[in-house]
Protein backbone atom coordinates (compact mmCIF):
# COMPACT_ATOMS: atom_id res chain seq x y z
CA UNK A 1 36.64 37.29 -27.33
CA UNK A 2 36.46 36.26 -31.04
CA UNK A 3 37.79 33.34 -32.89
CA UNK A 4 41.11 32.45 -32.11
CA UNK A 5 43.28 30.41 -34.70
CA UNK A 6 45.51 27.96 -33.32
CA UNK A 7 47.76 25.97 -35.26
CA UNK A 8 48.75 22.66 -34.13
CA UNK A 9 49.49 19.44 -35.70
CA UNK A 10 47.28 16.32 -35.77
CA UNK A 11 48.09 13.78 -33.28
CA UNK A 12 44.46 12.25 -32.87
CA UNK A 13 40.86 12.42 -34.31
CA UNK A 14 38.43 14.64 -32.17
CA UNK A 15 35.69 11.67 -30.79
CA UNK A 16 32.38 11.00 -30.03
CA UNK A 17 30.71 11.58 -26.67
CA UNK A 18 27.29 10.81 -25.23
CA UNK A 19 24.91 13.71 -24.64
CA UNK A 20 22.36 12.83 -21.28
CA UNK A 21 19.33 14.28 -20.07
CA UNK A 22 18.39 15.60 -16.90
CA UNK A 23 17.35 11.92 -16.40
CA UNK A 24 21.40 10.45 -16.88
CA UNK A 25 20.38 8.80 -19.70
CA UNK A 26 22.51 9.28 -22.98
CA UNK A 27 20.06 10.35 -25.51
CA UNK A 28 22.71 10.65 -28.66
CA UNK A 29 26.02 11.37 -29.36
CA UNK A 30 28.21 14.47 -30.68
CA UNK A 31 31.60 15.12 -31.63
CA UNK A 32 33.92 17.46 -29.79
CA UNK A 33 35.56 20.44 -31.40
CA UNK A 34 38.70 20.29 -33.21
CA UNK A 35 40.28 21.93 -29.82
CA UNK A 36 39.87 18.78 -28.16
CA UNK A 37 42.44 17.33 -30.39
CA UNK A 38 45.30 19.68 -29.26
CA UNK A 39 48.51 17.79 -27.69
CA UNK A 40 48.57 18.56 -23.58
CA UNK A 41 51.47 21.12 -22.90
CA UNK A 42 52.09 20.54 -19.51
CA UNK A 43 54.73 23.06 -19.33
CA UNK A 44 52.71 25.69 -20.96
CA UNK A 45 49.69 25.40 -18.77
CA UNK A 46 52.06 25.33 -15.42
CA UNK A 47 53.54 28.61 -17.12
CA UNK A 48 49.83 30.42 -17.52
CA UNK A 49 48.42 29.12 -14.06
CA UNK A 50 51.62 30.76 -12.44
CA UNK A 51 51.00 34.00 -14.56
CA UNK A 52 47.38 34.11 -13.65
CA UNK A 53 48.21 33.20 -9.87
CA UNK A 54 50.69 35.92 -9.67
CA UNK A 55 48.32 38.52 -11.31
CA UNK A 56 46.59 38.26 -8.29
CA UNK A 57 49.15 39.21 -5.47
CA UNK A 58 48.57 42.60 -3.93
CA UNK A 59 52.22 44.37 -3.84
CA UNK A 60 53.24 44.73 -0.33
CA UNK A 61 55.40 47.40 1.11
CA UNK A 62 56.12 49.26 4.14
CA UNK A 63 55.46 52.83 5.02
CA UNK A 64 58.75 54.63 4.42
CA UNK A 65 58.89 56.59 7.78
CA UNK A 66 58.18 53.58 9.42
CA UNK A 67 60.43 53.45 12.40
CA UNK A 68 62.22 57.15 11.44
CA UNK A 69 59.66 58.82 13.65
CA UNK A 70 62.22 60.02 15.91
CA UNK A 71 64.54 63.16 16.83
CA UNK A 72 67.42 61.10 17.77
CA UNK A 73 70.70 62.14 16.86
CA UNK A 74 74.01 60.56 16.95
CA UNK A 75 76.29 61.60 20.04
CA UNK A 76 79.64 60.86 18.81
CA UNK A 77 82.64 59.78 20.47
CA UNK A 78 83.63 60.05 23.78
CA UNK A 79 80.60 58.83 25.58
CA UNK A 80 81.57 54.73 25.94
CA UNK A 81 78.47 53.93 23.72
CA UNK A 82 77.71 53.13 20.45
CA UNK A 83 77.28 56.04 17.75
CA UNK A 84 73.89 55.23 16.96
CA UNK A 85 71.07 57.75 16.65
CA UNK A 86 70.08 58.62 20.57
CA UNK A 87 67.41 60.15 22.64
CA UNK A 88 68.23 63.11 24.97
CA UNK A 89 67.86 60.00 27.43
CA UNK A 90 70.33 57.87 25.85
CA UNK A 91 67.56 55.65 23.98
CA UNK A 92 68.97 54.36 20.73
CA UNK A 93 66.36 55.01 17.73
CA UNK A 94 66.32 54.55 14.44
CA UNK A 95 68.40 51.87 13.54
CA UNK A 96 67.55 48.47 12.63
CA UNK A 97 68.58 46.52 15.42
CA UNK A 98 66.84 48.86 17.75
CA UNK A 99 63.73 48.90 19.73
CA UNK A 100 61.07 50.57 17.31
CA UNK A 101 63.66 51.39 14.86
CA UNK A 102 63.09 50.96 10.56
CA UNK A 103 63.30 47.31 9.64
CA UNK A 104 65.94 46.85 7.02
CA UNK A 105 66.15 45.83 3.46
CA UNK A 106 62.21 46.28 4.13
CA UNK A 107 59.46 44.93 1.27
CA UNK A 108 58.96 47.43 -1.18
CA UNK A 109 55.98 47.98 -3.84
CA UNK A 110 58.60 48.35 -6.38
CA UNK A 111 59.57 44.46 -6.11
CA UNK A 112 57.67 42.70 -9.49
CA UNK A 113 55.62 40.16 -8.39
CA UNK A 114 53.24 39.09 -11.17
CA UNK A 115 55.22 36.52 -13.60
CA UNK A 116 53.95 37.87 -17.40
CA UNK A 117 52.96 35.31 -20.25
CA UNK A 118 52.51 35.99 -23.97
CA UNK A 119 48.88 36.12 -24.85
CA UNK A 120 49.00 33.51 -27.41
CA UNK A 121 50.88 31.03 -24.72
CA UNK A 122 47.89 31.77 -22.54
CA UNK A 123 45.75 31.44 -25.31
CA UNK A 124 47.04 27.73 -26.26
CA UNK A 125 46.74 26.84 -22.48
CA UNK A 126 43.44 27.35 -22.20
CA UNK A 127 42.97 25.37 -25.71
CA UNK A 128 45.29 22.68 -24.40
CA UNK A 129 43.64 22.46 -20.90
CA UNK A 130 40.32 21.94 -22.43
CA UNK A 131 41.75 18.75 -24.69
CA UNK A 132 42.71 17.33 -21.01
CA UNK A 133 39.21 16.83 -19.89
CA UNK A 134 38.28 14.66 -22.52
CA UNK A 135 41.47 12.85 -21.70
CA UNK A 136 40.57 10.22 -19.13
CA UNK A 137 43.94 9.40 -18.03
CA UNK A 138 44.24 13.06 -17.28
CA UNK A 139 41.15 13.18 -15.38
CA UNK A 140 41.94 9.92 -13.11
CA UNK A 141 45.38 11.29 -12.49
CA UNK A 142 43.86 14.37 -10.58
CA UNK A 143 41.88 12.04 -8.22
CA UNK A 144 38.47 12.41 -10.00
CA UNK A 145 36.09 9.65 -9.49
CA UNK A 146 34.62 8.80 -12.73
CA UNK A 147 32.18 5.93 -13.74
CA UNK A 148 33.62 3.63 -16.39
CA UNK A 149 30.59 4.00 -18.87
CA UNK A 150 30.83 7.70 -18.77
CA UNK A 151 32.21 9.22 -21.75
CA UNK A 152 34.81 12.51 -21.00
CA UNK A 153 33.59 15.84 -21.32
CA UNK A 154 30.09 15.11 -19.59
CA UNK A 155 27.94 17.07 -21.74
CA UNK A 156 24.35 17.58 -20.97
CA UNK A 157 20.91 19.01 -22.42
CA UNK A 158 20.92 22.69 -22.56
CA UNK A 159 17.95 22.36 -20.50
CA UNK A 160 20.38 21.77 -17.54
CA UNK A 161 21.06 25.55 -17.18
CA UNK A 162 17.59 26.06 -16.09
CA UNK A 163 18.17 23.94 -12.88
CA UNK A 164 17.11 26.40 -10.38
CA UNK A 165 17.83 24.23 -6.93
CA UNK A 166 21.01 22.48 -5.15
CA UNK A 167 18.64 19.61 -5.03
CA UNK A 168 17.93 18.96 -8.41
CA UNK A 169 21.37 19.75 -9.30
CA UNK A 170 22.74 16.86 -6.67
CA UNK A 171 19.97 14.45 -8.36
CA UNK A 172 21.71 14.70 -12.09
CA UNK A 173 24.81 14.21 -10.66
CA UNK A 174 23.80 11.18 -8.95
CA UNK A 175 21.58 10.16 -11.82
CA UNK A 176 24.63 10.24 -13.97
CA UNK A 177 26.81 9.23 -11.58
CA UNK A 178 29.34 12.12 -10.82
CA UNK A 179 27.68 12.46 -7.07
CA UNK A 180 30.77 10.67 -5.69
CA UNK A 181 33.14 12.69 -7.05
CA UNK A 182 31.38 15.58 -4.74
CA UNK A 183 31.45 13.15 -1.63
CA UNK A 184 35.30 12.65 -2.35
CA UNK A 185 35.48 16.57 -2.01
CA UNK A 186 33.48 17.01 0.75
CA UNK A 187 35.38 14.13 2.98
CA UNK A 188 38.46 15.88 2.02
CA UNK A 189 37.92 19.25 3.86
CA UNK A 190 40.13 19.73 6.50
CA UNK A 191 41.64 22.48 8.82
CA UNK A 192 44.35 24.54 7.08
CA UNK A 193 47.86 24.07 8.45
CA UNK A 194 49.86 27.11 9.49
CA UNK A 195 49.28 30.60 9.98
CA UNK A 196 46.49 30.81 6.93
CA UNK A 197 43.53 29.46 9.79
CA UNK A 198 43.35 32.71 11.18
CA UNK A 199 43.26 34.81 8.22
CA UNK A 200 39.95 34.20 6.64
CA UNK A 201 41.15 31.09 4.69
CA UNK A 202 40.25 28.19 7.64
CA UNK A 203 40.03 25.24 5.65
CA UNK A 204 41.24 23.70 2.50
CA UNK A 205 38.92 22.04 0.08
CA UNK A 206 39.77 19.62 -2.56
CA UNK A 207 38.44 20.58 -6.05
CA UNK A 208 35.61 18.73 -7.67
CA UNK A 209 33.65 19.16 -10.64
CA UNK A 210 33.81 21.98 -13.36
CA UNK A 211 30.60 23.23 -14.65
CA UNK A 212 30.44 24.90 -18.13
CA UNK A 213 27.26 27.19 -18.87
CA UNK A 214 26.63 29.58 -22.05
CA UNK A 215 24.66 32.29 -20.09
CA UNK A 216 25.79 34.22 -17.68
CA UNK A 217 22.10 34.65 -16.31
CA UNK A 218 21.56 31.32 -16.21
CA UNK A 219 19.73 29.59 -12.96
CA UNK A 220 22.33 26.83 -12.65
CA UNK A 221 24.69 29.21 -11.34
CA UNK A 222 23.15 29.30 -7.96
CA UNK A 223 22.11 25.98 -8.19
CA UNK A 224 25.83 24.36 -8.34
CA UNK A 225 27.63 26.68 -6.72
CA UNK A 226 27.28 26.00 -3.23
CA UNK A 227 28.55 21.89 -3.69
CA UNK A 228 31.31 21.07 -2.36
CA UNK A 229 34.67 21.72 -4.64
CA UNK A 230 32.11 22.38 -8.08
CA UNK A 231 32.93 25.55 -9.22
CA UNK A 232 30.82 26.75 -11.80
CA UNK A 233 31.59 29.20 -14.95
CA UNK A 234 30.41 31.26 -17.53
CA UNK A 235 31.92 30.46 -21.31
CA UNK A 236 33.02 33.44 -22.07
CA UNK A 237 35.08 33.48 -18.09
CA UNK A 238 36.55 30.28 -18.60
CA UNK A 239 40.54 30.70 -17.34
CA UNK A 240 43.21 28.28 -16.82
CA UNK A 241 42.35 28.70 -13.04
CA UNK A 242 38.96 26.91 -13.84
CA UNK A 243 40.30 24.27 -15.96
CA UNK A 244 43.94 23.20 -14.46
CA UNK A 245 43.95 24.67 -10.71
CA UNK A 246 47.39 23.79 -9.58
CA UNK A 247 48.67 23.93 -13.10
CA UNK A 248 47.80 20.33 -13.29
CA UNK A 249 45.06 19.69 -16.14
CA UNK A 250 42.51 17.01 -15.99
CA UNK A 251 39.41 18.80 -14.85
CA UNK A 252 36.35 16.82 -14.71
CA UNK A 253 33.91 18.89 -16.55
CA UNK A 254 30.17 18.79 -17.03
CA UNK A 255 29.40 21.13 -20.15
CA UNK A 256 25.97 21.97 -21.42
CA UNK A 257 25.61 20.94 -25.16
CA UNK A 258 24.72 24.61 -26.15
CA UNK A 259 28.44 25.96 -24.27
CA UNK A 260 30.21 22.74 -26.16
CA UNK A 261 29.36 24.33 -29.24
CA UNK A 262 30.49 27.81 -28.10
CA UNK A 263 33.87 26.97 -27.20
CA UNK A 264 34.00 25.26 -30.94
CA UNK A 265 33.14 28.37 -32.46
CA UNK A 266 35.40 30.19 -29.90
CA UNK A 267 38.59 27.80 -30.57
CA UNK A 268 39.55 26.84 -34.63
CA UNK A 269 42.30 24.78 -35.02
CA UNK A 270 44.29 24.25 -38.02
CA UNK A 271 46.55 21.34 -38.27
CA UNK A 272 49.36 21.20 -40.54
């Protein structure tokens, strides 16, 4: 993916954020991309998730001699029963409200499941999604536990993608304070309801924090990964899935300072 021009009007200045160490301490400051300033389309965001979501759904259909299996024959009139296809035996087969018989108005593969979007609306809801992380009301909204002194993205050292272990990973989150965000997740994992527990989806955990890398080789993958509700991703992979799940934005992101300056060269805006 190139640069992608988006034109939007001016509704706020892009700001400054702190940039911490592996240590939690903020070290000095930067200021976000110009696709930080987009407005947050709500609509267009719950538009792209549902596209995405639906682009996912396997077509299901049914196996059109399914139930038709049979030699059964209709026997007319003048028996006292029913002119439905028959056995020799009198068995009705066949038919839909008989035992074994087709199922009607059955699913076909024909049906169109996947909802399309325009690729510049997806585009701009990825750009506007991104804006909602720096957003703090956005990020509180989605039951994220920040600290109050933290500033929105967290952005980090690019030395973070060389974390190689879940345990040094969980100490810069607690060093910076995002650990209890995780604990919020991991309390929150519970037993699916309904028929889902039994087919390979058991239990239902809340989402926690986003973590933005540049490589896709880099050691931090593993090392995040396995937290509970952090899912981790690659710059050049980042989807509205990743950055609104639900369609709702307000991720709360931890971005290495090398990816923040990717996804500025990725995203120029031009405000009129």
């Amino acid at each position: 993916m190139g640069i992608i021009e988006i034109v939007s009007p001016k509704i706020r200045d892009a700001p400054e954020v702190n940039i911490y160490d592996l240590e939690g301490k903020a070290v000095s400051r930067i200021r976000l991309p110009d696709v930080f300033t987009l407005p947050i389309r709500i609509d267009v965001i719950r538009r792209a998730h549902h596209a995405a979501l639906t682009a996912s759904i396997q077509p299901q259909g049914r196996d059109p001699l399914a139930g038709k299996r049979r030699v059964g024959e209709s026997w007319g009139i003048g028996y006292s029963v029913a002119r439905v296809p028959r056995l020799d035996n009198g068995r009705a087969v066949i038919a839909p409200m008989t035992r074994g018989g087709r199922r009607a108005h059955a699913p076909t593969t024909m049906k169109v499941v996947e909802e399309e979007v325009n690729k510049k609306e997806r585009i701009y809801a990825i750009a506007s999604a991104i804006a909602a992380t720096a957003l703090r009301e956005f990020v509180i909204k989605r039951g994220h536990r920040v600290p109050e002194g933290v500033s929105l993205p967290v952005v980090v050292v690019t030395d973070m993608e060389n974390i190689s272990s879940s345990k040094q990973a969980k100490d810069l989150l607690s060093k910076i304070g995002l650990w209890q965000d995780v604990e919020r997740a991991y309390n929150g994992i519970r037993i699916r309801s309904g028929k889902g527990k039994r087919r390979g989806r058991r239990y239902v955990e809340p989402k926690s924090i986003l973590v933005v890398i540049s490589r896709k080789d880099a050691n931090a993958i593993k090392a995040f990964r396995n937290l509970p509700g952090v899912d981790v991703a690659y710059i050049g992979c980042l989807g509205i899935q990743h950055l609104a799940p639900g369609g709702v934005p307000g991720r709360l992101m931890l971005i290495s300072e090398e990816a923040l300056k990717e996804i500025g060269n990725r995203f120029k805006v031009i405000h009129i």
